[in-house]
C-alpha atoms as a PDB file:
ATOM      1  CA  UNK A   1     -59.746 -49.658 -56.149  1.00  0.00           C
ATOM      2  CA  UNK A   2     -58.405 -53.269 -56.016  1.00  0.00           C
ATOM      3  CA  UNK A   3     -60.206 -55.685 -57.691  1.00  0.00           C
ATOM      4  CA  UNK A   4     -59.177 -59.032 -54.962  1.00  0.00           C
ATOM      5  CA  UNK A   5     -61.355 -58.506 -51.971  1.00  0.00           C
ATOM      6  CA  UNK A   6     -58.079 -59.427 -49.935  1.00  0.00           C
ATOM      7  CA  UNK A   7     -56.113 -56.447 -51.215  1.00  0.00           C
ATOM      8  CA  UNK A   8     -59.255 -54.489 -50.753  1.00  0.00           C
ATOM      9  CA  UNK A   9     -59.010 -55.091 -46.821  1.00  0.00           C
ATOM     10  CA  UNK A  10     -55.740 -54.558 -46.433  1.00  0.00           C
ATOM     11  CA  UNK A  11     -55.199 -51.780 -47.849  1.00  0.00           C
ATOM     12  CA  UNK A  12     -58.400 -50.636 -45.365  1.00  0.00           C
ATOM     13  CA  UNK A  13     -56.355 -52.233 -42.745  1.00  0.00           C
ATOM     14  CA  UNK A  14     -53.382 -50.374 -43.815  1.00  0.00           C
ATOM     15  CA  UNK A  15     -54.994 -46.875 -42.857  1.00  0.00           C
ATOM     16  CA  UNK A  16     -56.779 -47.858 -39.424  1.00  0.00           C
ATOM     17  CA  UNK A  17     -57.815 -50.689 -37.416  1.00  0.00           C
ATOM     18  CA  UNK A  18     -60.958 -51.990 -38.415  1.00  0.00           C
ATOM     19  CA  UNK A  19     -63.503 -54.456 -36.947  1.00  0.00           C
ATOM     20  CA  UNK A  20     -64.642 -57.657 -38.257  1.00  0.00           C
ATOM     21  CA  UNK A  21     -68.465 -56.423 -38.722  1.00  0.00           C
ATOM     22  CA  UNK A  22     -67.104 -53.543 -40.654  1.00  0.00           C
ATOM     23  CA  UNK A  23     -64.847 -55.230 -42.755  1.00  0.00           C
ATOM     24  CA  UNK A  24     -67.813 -57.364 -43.599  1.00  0.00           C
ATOM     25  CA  UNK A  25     -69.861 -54.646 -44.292  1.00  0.00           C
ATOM     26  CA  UNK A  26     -67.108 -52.891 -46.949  1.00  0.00           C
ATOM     27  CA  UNK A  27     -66.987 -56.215 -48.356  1.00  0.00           C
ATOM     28  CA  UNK A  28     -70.648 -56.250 -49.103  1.00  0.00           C
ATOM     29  CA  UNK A  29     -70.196 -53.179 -50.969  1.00  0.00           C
ATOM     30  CA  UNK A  30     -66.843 -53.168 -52.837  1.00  0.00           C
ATOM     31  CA  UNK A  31     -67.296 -56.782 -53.823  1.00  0.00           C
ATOM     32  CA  UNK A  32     -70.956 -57.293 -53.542  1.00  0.00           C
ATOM     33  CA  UNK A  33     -70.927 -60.693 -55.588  1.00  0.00           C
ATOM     34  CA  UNK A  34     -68.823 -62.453 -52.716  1.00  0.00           C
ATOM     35  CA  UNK A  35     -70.888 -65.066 -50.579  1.00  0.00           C
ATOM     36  CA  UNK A  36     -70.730 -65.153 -46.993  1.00  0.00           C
ATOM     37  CA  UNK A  37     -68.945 -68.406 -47.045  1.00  0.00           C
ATOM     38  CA  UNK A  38     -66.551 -66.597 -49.176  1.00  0.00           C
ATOM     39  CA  UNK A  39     -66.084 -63.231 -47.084  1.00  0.00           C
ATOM     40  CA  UNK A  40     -66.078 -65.200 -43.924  1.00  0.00           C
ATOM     41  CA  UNK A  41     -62.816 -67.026 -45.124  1.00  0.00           C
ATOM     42  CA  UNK A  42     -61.309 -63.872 -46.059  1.00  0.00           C
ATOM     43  CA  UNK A  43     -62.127 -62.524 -42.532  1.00  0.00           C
ATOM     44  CA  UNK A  44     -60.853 -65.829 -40.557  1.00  0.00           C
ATOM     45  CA  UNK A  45     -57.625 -65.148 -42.850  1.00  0.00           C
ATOM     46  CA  UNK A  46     -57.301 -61.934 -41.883  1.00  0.00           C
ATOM     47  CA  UNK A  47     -57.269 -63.250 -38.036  1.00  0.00           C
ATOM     48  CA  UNK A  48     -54.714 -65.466 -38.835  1.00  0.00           C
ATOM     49  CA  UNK A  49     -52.694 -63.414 -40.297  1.00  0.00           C
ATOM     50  CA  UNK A  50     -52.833 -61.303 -37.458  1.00  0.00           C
ATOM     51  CA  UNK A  51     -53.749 -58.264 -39.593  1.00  0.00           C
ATOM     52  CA  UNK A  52     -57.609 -57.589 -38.050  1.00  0.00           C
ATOM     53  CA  UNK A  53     -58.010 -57.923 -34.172  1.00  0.00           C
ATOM     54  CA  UNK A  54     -61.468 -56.814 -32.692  1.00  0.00           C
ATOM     55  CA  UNK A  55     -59.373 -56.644 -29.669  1.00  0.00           C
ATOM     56  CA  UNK A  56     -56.975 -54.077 -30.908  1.00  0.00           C
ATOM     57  CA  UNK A  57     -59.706 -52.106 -33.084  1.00  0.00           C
ATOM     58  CA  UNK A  58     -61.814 -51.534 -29.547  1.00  0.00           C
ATOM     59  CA  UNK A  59     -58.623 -50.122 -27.542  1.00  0.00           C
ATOM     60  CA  UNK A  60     -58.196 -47.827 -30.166  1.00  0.00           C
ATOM     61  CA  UNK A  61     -62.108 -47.074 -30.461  1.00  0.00           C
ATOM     62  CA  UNK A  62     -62.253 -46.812 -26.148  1.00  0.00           C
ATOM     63  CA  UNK A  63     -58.512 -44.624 -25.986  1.00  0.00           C
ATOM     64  CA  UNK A  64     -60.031 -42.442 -29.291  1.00  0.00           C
ATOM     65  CA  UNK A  65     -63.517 -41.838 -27.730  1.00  0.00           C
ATOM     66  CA  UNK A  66     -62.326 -41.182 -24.061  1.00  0.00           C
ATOM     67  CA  UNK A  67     -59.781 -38.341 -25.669  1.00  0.00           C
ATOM     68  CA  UNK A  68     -62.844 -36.782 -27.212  1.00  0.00           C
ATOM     69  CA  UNK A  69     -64.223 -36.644 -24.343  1.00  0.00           C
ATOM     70  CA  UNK A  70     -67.066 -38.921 -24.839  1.00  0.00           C
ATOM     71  CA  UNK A  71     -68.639 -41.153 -21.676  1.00  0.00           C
ATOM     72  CA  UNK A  72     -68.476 -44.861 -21.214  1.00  0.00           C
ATOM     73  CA  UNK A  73     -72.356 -45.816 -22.380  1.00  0.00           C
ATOM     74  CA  UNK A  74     -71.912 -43.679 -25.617  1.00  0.00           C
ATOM     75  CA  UNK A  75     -68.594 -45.443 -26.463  1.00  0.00           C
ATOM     76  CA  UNK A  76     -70.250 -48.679 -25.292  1.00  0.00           C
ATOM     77  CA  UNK A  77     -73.351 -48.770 -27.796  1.00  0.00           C
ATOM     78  CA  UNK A  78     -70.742 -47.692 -30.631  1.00  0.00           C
ATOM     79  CA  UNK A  79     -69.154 -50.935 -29.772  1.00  0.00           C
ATOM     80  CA  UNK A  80     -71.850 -53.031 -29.837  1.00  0.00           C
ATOM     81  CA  UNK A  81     -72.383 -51.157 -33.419  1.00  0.00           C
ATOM     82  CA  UNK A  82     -68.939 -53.029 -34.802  1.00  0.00           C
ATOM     83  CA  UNK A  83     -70.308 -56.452 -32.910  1.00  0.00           C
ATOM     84  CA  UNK A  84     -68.001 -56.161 -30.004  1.00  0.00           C
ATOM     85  CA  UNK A  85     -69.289 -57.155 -26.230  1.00  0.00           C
ATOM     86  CA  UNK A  86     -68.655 -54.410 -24.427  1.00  0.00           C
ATOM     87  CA  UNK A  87     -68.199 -56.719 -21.553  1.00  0.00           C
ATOM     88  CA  UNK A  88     -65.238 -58.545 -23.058  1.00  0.00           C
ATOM     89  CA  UNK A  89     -63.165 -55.161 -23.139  1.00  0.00           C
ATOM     90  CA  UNK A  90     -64.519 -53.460 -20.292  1.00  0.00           C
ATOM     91  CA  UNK A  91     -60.619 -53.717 -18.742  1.00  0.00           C
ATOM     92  CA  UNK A  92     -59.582 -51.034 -21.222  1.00  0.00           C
ATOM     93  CA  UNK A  93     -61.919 -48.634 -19.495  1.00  0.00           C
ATOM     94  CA  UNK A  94     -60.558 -49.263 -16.147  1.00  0.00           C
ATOM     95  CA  UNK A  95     -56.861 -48.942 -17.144  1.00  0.00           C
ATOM     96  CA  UNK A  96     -57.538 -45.369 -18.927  1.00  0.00           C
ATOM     97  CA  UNK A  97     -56.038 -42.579 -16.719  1.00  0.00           C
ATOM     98  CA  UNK A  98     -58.564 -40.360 -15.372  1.00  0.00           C
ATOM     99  CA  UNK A  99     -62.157 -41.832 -14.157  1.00  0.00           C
ATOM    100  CA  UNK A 100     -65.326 -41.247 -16.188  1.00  0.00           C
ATOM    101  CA  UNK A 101     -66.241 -38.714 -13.255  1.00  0.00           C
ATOM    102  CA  UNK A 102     -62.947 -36.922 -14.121  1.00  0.00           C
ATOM    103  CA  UNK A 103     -63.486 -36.989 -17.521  1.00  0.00           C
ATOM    104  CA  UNK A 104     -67.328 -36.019 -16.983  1.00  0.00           C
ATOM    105  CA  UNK A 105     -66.157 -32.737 -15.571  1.00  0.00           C
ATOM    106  CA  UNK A 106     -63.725 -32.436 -17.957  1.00  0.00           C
ATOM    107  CA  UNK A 107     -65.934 -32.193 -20.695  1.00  0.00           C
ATOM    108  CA  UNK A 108     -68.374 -29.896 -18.723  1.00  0.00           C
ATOM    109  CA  UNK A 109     -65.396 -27.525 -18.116  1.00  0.00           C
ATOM    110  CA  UNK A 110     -64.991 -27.479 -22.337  1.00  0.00           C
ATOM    111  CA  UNK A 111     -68.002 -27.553 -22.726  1.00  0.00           C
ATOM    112  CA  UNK A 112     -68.737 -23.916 -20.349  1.00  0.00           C
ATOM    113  CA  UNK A 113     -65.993 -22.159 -22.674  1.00  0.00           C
ATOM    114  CA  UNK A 114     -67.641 -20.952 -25.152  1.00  0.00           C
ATOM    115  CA  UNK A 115     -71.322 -20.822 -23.522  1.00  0.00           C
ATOM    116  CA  UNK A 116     -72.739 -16.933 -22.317  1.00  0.00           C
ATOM    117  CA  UNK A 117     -75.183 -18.746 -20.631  1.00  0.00           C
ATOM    118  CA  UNK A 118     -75.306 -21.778 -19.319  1.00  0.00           C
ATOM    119  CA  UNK A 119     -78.018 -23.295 -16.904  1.00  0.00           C
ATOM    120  CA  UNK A 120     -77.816 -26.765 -15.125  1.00  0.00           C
ATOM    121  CA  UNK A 121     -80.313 -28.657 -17.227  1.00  0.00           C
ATOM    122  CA  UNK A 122     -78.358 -28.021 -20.775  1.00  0.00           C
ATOM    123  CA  UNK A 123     -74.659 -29.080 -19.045  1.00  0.00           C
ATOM    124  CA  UNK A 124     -76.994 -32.466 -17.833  1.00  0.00           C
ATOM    125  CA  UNK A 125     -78.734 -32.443 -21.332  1.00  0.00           C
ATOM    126  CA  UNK A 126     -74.881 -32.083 -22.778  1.00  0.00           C
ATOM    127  CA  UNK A 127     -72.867 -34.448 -20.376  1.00  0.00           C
ATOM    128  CA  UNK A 128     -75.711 -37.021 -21.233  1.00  0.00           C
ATOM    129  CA  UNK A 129     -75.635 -36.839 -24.843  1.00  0.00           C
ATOM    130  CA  UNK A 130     -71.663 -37.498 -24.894  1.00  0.00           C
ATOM    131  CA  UNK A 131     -72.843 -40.738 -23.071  1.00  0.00           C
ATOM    132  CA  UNK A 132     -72.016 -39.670 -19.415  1.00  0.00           C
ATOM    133  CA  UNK A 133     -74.359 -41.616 -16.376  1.00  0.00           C
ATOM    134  CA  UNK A 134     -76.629 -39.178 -14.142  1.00  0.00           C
ATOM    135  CA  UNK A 135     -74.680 -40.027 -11.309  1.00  0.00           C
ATOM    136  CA  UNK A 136     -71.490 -38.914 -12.822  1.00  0.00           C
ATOM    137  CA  UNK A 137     -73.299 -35.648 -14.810  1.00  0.00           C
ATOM    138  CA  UNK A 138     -75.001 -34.730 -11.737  1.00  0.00           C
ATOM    139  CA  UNK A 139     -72.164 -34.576  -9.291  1.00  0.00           C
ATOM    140  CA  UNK A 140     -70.215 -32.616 -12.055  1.00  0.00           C
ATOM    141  CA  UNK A 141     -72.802 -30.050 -12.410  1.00  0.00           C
ATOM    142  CA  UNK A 142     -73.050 -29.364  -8.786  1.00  0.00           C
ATOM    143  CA  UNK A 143     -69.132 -29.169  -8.865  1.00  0.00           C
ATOM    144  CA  UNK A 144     -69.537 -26.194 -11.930  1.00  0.00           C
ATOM    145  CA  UNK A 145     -72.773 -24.681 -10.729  1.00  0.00           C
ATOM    146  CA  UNK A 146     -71.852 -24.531  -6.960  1.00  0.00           C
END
């Protein structure tokens, strides 16, 4: 482990994109005798630098998520976990290639694969817990379950 918090982040940074609330957070940890002062001026470098970007770590969070096959509200509160508005990057859902409808039955159709019995309610209880709306889930149960 590196002993200067700097070299501690980058070499986080170096793996994946990070965002500035988690950063903080592994800072709290691996160097837990840092001020805020201190670990704020170590972020704001970072910025500079051009080596953290919230912006960057949420299209990689949104384009990650949506290839899971998880819904917009799900990957929404898991921004607002890393203190991103999910307001301020709510373009990157609308340039994504399918819709979240399309992707709703998308993960529906996976999700039916390995199921011997599926029933209406657990596809809703399923689209909704990978952070699909009712609209969406709804209309893409009535398309499987016709």
């Amino acid at each position: 482990m590196a002993s200067d918090p700097f070299d501690t982040l980058t070499n986080r940074l170096a793996r994946r994109e990070h965002s500035r609330v988690e950063l903080g957070r592994k800072l709290k940890i691996y160097h837990p005798g840092l001020s805020q002062s201190e670990s704020d001026e170590l972020l704001d470098r970072l910025i500079e630098l051009n080596l953290q970007s919230d912006m960057r770590f949420a299209e990689m969070l949104i384009r990650s998520r949506l290839f899971r096959g998880q819904g917009r509200h799900r990957i929404e509160q898991e921004l607002t976990q890393h203190g991103i508005e999910p307001g301020d990057v709510g373009h990157l859902f609308d340039e994504a290639e399918d819709s979240e409808s399309d992707r709703c039955v998308a993960a529906l159709e996976k999700w039916l694969r390995g199921k011997k019995d599926p029933t209406r309610d657990k596809a809703l209880r399923f689209l909704a817990s990978r952070g699909f709306n009712f609209s969406d889930a709804t209309e893409a149960v009535d398309t499987i379950f016709r």
